[in-house]
PDB file of N, CA and C in Angstrom:
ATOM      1  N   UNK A   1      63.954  52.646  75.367  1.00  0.00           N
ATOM      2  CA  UNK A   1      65.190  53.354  75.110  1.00  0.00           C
ATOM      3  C   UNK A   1      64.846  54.639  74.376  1.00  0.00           C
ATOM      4  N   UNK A   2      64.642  55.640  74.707  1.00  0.00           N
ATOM      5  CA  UNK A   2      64.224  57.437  74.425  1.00  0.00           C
ATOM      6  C   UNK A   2      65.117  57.457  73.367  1.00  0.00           C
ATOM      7  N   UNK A   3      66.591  57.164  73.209  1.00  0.00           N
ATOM      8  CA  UNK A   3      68.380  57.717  72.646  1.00  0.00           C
ATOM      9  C   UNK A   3      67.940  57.084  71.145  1.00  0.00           C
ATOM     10  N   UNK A   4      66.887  55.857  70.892  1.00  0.00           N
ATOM     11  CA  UNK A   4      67.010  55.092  69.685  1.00  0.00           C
ATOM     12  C   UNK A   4      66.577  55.636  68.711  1.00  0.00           C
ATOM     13  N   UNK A   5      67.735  55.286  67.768  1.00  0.00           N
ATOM     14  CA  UNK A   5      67.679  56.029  65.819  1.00  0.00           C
ATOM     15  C   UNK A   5      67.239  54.682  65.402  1.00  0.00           C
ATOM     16  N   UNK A   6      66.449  54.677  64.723  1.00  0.00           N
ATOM     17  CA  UNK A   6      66.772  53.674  63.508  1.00  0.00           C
ATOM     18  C   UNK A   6      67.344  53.871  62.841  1.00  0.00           C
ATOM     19  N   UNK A   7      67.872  54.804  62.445  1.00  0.00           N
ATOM     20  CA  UNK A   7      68.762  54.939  61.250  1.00  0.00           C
ATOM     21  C   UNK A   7      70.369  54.335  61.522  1.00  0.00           C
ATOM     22  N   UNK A   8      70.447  54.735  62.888  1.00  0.00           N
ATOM     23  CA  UNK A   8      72.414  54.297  63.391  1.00  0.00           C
ATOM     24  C   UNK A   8      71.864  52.810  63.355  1.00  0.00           C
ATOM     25  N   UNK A   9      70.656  52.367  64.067  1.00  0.00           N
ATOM     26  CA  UNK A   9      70.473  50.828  63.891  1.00  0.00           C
ATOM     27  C   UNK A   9      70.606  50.530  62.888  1.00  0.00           C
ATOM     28  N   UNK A  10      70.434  50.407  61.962  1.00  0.00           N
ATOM     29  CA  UNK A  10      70.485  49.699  60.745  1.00  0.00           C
ATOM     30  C   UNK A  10      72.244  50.226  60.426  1.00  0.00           C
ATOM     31  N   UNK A  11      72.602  50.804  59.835  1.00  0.00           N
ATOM     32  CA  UNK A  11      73.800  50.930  60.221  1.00  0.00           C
ATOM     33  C   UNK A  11      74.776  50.504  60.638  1.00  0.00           C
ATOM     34  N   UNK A  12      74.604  50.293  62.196  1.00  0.00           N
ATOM     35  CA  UNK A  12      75.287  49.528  63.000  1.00  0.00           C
ATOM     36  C   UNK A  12      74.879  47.922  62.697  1.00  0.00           C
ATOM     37  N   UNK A  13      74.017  47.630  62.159  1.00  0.00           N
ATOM     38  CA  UNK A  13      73.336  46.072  62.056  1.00  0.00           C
ATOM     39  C   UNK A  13      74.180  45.702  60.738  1.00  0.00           C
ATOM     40  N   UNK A  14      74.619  46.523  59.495  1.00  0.00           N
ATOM     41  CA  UNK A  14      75.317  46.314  58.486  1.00  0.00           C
ATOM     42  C   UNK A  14      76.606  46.398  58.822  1.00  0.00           C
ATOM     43  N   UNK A  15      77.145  47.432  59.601  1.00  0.00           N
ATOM     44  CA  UNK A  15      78.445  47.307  59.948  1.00  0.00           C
ATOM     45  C   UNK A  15      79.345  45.765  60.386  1.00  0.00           C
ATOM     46  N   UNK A  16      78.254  45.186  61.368  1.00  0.00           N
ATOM     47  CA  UNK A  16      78.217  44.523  62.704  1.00  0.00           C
ATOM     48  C   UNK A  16      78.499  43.096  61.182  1.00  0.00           C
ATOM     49  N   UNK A  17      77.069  42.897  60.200  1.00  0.00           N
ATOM     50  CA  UNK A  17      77.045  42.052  59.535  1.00  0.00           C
ATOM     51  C   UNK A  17      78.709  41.676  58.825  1.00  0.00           C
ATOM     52  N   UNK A  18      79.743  43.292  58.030  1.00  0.00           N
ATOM     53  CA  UNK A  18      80.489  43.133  57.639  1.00  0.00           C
ATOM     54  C   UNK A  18      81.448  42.511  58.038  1.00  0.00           C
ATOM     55  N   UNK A  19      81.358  42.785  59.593  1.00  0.00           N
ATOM     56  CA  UNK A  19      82.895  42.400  60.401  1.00  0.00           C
ATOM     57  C   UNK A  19      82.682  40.947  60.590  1.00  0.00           C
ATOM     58  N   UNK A  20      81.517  40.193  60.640  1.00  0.00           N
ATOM     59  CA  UNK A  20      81.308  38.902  61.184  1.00  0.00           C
ATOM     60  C   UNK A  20      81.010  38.177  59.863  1.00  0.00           C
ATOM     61  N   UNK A  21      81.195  38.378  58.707  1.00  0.00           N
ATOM     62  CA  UNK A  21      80.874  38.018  57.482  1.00  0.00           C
ATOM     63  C   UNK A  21      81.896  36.890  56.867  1.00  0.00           C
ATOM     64  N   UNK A  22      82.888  37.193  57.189  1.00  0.00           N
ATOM     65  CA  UNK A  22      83.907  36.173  56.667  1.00  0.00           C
ATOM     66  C   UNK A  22      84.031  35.033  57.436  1.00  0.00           C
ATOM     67  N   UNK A  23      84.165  33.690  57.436  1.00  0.00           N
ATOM     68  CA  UNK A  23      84.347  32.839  58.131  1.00  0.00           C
ATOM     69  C   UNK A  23      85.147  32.705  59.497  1.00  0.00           C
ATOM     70  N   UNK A  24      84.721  32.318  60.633  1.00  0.00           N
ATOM     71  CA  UNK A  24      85.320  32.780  62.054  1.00  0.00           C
ATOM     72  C   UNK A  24      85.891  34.385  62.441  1.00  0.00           C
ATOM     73  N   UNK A  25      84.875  34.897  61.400  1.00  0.00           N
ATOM     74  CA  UNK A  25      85.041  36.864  61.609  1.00  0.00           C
ATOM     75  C   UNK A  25      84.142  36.887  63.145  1.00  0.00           C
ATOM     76  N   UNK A  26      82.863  36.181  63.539  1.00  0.00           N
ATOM     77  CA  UNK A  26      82.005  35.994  64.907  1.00  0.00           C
ATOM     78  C   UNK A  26      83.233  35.919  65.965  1.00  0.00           C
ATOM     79  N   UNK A  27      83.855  34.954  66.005  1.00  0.00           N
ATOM     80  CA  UNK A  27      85.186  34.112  66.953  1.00  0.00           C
ATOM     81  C   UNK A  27      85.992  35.435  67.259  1.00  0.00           C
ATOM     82  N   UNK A  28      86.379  35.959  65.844  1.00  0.00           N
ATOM     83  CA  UNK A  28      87.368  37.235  66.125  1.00  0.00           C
ATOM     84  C   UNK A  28      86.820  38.048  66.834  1.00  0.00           C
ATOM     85  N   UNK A  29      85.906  38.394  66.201  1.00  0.00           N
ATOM     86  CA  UNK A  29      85.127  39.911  66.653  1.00  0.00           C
ATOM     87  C   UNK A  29      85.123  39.570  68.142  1.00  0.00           C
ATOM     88  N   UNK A  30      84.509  38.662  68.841  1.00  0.00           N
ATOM     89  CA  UNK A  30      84.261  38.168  70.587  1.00  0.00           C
ATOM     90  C   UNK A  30      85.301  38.346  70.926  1.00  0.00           C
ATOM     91  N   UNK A  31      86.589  37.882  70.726  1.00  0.00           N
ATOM     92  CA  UNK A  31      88.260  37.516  71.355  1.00  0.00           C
ATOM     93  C   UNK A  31      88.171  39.232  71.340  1.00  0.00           C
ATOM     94  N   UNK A  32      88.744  40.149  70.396  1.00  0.00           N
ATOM     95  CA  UNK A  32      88.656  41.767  70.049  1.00  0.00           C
ATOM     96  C   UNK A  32      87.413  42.098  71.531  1.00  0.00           C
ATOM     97  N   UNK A  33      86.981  41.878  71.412  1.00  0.00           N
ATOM     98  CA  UNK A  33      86.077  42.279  72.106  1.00  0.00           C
ATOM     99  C   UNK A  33      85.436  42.275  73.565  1.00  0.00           C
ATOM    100  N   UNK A  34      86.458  40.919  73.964  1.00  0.00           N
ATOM    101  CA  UNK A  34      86.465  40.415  75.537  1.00  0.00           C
ATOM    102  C   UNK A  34      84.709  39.902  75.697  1.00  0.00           C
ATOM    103  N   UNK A  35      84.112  39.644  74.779  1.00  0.00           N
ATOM    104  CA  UNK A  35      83.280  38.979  74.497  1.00  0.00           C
ATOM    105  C   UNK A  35      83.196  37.203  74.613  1.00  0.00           C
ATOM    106  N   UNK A  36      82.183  36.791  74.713  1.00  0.00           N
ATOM    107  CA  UNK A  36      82.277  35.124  74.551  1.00  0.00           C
ATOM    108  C   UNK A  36      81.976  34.873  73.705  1.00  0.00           C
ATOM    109  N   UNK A  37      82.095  33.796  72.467  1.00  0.00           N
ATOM    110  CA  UNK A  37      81.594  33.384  71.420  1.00  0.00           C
ATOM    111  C   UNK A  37      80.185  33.089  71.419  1.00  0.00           C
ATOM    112  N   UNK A  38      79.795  33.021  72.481  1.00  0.00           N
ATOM    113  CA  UNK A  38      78.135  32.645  72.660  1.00  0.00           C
ATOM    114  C   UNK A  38      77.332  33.948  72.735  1.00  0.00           C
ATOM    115  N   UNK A  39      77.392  35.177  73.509  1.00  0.00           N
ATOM    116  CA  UNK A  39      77.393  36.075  73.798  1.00  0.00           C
ATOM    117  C   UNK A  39      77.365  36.446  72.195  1.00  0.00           C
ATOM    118  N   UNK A  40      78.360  36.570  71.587  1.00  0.00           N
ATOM    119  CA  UNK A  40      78.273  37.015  70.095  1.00  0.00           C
ATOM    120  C   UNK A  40      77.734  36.597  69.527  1.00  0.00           C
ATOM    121  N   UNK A  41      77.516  35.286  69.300  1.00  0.00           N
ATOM    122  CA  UNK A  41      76.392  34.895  68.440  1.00  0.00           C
ATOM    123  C   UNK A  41      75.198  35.582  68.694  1.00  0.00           C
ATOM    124  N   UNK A  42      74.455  35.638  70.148  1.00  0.00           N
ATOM    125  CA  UNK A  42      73.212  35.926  70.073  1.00  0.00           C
ATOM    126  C   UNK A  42      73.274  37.478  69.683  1.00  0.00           C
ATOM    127  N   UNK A  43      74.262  37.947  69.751  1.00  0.00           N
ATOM    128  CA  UNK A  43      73.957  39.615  69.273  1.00  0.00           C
ATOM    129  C   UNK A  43      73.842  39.474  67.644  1.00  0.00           C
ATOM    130  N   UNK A  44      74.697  38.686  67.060  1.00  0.00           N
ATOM    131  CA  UNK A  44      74.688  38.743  65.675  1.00  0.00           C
ATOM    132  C   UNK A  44      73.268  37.677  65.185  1.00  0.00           C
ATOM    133  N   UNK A  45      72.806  37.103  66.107  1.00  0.00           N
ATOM    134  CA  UNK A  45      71.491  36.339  65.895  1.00  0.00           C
ATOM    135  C   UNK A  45      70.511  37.620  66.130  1.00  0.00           C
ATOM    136  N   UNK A  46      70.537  38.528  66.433  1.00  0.00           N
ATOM    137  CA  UNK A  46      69.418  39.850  66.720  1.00  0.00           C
ATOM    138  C   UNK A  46      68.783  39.522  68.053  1.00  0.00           C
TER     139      UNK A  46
END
């Protein structure tokens, strides 16, 4: 990937942490997102 910052990564990896931080914040974020709960996990698993 040529486009990659580390800097927006990390960033985006804290952002990502905040929204999924509270209990069934993962569940939300997927539903918001037209995402699957499984699918989300492994993104928030790295």
């Amino acid at each position: 990937m040529e486009d990659f910052d580390e800097t927006l990564f990390v960033v985006w990896r804290a952002n990502l942490s905040v929204l999924v931080g509270s209990p069934g914040g993962a569940g939300r974020l997927a539903r918001m997102m037209n995402f699957s709960p499984s699918f989300m996990k492994l993104i928030v698993a790295g």
